[in-house]
Protein backbone atom coordinates (compact mmCIF):
# COMPACT_ATOMS: atom_id res chain seq x y z
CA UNK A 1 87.17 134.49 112.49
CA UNK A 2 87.68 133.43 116.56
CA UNK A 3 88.21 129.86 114.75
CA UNK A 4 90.73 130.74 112.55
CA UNK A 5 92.97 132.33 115.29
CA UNK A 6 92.69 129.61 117.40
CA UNK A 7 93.22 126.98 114.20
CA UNK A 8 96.72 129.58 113.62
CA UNK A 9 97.32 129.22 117.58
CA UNK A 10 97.04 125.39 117.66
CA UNK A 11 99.44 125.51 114.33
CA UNK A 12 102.19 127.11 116.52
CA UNK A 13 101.42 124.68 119.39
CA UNK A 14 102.05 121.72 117.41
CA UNK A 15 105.55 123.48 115.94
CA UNK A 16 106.63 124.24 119.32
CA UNK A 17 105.57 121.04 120.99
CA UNK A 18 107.25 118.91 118.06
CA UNK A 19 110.82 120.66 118.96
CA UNK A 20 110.20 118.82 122.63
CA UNK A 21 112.02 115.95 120.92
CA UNK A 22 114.38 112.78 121.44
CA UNK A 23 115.85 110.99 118.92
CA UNK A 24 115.68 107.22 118.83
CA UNK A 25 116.55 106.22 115.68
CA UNK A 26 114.79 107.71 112.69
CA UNK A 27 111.81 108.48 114.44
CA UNK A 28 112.61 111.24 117.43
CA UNK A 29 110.02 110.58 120.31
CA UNK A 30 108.56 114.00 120.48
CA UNK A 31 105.41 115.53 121.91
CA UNK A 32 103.29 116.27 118.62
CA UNK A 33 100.64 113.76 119.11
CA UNK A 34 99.82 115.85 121.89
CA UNK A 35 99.44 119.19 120.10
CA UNK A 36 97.51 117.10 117.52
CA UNK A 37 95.05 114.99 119.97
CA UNK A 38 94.54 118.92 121.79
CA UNK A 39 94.03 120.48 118.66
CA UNK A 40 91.65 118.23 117.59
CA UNK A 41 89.56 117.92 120.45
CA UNK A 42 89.80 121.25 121.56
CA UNK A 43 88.74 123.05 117.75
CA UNK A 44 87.07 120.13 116.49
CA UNK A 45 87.43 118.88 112.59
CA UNK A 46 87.26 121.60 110.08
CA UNK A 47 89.65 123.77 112.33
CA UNK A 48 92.23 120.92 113.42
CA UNK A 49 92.37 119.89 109.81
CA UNK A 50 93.09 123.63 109.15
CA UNK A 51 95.96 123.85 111.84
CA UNK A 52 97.56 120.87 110.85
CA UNK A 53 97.43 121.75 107.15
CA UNK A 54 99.18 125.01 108.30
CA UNK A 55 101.71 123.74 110.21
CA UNK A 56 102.92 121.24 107.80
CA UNK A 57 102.87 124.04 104.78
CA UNK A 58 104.69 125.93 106.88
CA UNK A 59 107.18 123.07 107.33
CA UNK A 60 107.28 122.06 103.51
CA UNK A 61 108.00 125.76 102.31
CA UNK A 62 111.29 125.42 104.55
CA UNK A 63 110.26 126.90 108.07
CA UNK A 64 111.54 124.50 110.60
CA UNK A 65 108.93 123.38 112.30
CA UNK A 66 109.20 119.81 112.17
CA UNK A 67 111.14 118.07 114.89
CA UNK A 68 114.71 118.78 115.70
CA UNK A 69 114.34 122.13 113.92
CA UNK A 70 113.94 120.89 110.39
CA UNK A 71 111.83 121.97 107.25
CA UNK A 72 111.27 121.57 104.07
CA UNK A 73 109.44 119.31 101.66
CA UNK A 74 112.13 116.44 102.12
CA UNK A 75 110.52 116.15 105.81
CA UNK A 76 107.52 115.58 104.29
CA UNK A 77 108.73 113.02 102.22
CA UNK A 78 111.12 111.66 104.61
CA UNK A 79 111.00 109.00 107.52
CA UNK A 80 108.50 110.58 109.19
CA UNK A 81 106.50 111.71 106.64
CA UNK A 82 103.23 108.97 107.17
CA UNK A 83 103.43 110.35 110.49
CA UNK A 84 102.73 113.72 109.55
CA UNK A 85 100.12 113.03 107.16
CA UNK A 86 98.73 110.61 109.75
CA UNK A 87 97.75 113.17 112.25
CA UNK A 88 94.60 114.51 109.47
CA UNK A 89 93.33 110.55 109.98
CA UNK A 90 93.96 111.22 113.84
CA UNK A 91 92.44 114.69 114.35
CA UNK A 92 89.23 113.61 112.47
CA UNK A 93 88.69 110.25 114.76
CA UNK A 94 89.73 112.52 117.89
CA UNK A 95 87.44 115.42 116.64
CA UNK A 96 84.41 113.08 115.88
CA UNK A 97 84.72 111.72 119.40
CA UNK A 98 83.06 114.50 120.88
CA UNK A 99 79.78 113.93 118.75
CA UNK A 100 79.52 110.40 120.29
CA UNK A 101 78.07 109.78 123.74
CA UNK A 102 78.67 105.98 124.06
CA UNK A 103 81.57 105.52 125.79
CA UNK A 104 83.18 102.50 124.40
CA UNK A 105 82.44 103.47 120.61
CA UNK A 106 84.38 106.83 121.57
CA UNK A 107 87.17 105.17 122.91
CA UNK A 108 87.18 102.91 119.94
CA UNK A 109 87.24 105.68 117.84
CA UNK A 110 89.90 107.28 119.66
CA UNK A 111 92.46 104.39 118.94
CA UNK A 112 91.24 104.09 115.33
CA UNK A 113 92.60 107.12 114.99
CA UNK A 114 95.51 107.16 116.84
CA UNK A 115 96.23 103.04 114.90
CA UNK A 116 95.33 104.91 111.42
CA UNK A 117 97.99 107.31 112.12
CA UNK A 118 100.83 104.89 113.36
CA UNK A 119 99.57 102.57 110.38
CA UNK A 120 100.33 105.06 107.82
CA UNK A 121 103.71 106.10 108.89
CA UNK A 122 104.45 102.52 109.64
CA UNK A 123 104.00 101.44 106.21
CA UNK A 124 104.97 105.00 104.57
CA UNK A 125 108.82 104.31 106.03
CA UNK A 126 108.44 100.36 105.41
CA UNK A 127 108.13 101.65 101.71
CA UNK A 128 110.70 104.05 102.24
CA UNK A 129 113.46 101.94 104.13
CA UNK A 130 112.75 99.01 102.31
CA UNK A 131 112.40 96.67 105.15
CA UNK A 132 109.40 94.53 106.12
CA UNK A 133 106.34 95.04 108.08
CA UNK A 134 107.55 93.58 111.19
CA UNK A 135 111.01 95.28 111.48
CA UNK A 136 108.77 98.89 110.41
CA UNK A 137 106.42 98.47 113.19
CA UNK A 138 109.26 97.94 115.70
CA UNK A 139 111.14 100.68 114.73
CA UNK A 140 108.55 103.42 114.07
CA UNK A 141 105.15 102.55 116.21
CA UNK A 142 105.73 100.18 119.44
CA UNK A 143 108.42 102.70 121.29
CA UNK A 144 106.33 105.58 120.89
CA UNK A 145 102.55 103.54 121.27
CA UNK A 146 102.34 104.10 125.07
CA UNK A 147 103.80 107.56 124.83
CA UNK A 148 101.01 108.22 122.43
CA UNK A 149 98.16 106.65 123.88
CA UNK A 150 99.12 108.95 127.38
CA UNK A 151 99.19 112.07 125.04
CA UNK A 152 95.75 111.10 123.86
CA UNK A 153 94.00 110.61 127.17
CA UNK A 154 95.51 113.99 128.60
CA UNK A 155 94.57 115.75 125.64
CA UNK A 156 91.59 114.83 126.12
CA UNK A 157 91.14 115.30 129.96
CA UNK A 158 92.76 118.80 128.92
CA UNK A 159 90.29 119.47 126.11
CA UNK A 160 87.96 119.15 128.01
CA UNK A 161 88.76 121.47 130.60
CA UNK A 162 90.16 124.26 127.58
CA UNK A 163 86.79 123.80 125.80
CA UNK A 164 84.61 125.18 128.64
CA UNK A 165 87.34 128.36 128.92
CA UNK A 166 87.74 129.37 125.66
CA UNK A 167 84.11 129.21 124.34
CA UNK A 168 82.47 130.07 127.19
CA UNK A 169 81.81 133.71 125.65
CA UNK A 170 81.58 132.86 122.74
C-alpha cells in the first residue's frame, strides 16, 4: 500500500513540476524529465510506470496537468504527445539502472532511456508536423538534450539520497 501512495505522490510531482514551464516553440522546456528520472529511480519500475500512467490519465480525462495548464486527450495526441509516452521507455531504463552495478553499462542504460524517449517524441511530431527528421530533431530534442541529461544526473544524485529516507523503516 506504502507503494501506491508514494506512486500517487510522484503522480502529483510530475503535474506540478511540468507547470515549471517555458515555451519555445511547440515544445515548452519544462522540468518533467525530472519528476520522471526521480520517480523512476526513487520507486523503481512497477511503481514509476504506475505514477506516470496516473498522471497522464489524469491529463487525458481533462485535468490540466500537462504543461502550461492543459489537459485532455488532444495533449496526448498533440505535439508533445511521444514525449509523454516516452517517459514509460525512460522510467524503465532509469528504474533498471539500479539493478546494475557496472558503471558504464548503467550509464549506458541511463541515456538509452533518456534517447528512447526523445526518439519517440522526435518522430511522433515529425509524423505529426509533417516535416523531416532533421528539422524534428532540431526543433523537439537538441534545445532541451542538455537540460535533460542535467535532470537525469540530479535525479539520480537525489534518488539516491530520497531512497535511504523514505525506506529506511520500511
Amino acid at each position: 500500500m506504502f507503494n501506491f501512495v508514494l506512486a500517487a505522490l510522484f503522480a502529483a510531482l510530475i503535474a506540478v513540476f511540468s507547470q515549471i514551464s517555458l515555451k519555445l516553440g511547440d515544445i515548452p522546456f519544462t522540468l518533467q524529465t525530472f519528476a520522471v528520472a526521480l520517480c523512476a529511480y526513487t520507486i523503481g519500475v512497477k511503481f514509476s510506470t504506475i505514477s506516470i500512467a496516473t498522471y497522464l490519465v489524469i491529463g487525458a480525462i481533462g485535468i490540466p496537468v500537462f504543461a502550461n495548464f492543459r489537459g485532455g486527450i488532444s495533449v496526448l495526441f498533440g505535439a508533445t504527445g511521444g514525449f509523454l509516452i516516452g517517459f514509460f521507455v525512460m522510467a524503465i531504463c532509469f528504474a533498471l539502472t539500479y539493478a546494475i552495478k557496472n558503471i558504464p553499462l548503467k550509464i549506458v542504460v541511463n541515456f538509452a532511456g533518456l534517447i528512447g524517449c526523445h526518439l519517440l517524441g522526435t518522430i511522433w511530431f515529425m509524423i505529426l508536423s509533417n516535416v523531416g527528421f532533421i528539422q524534428a530533431i532540431t526543433v523537439t530534442s537538441l534545445p532541451f538534450l542538455l537540460k535533460d541529461i542535467v535532470s537525469m544526473v540530479l535525479a539520480y544524485l537525489i534518488a539516491n539520497r530520497l531512497r535511504k529516507v523514505i525506506y529506511k523503516n520500511v
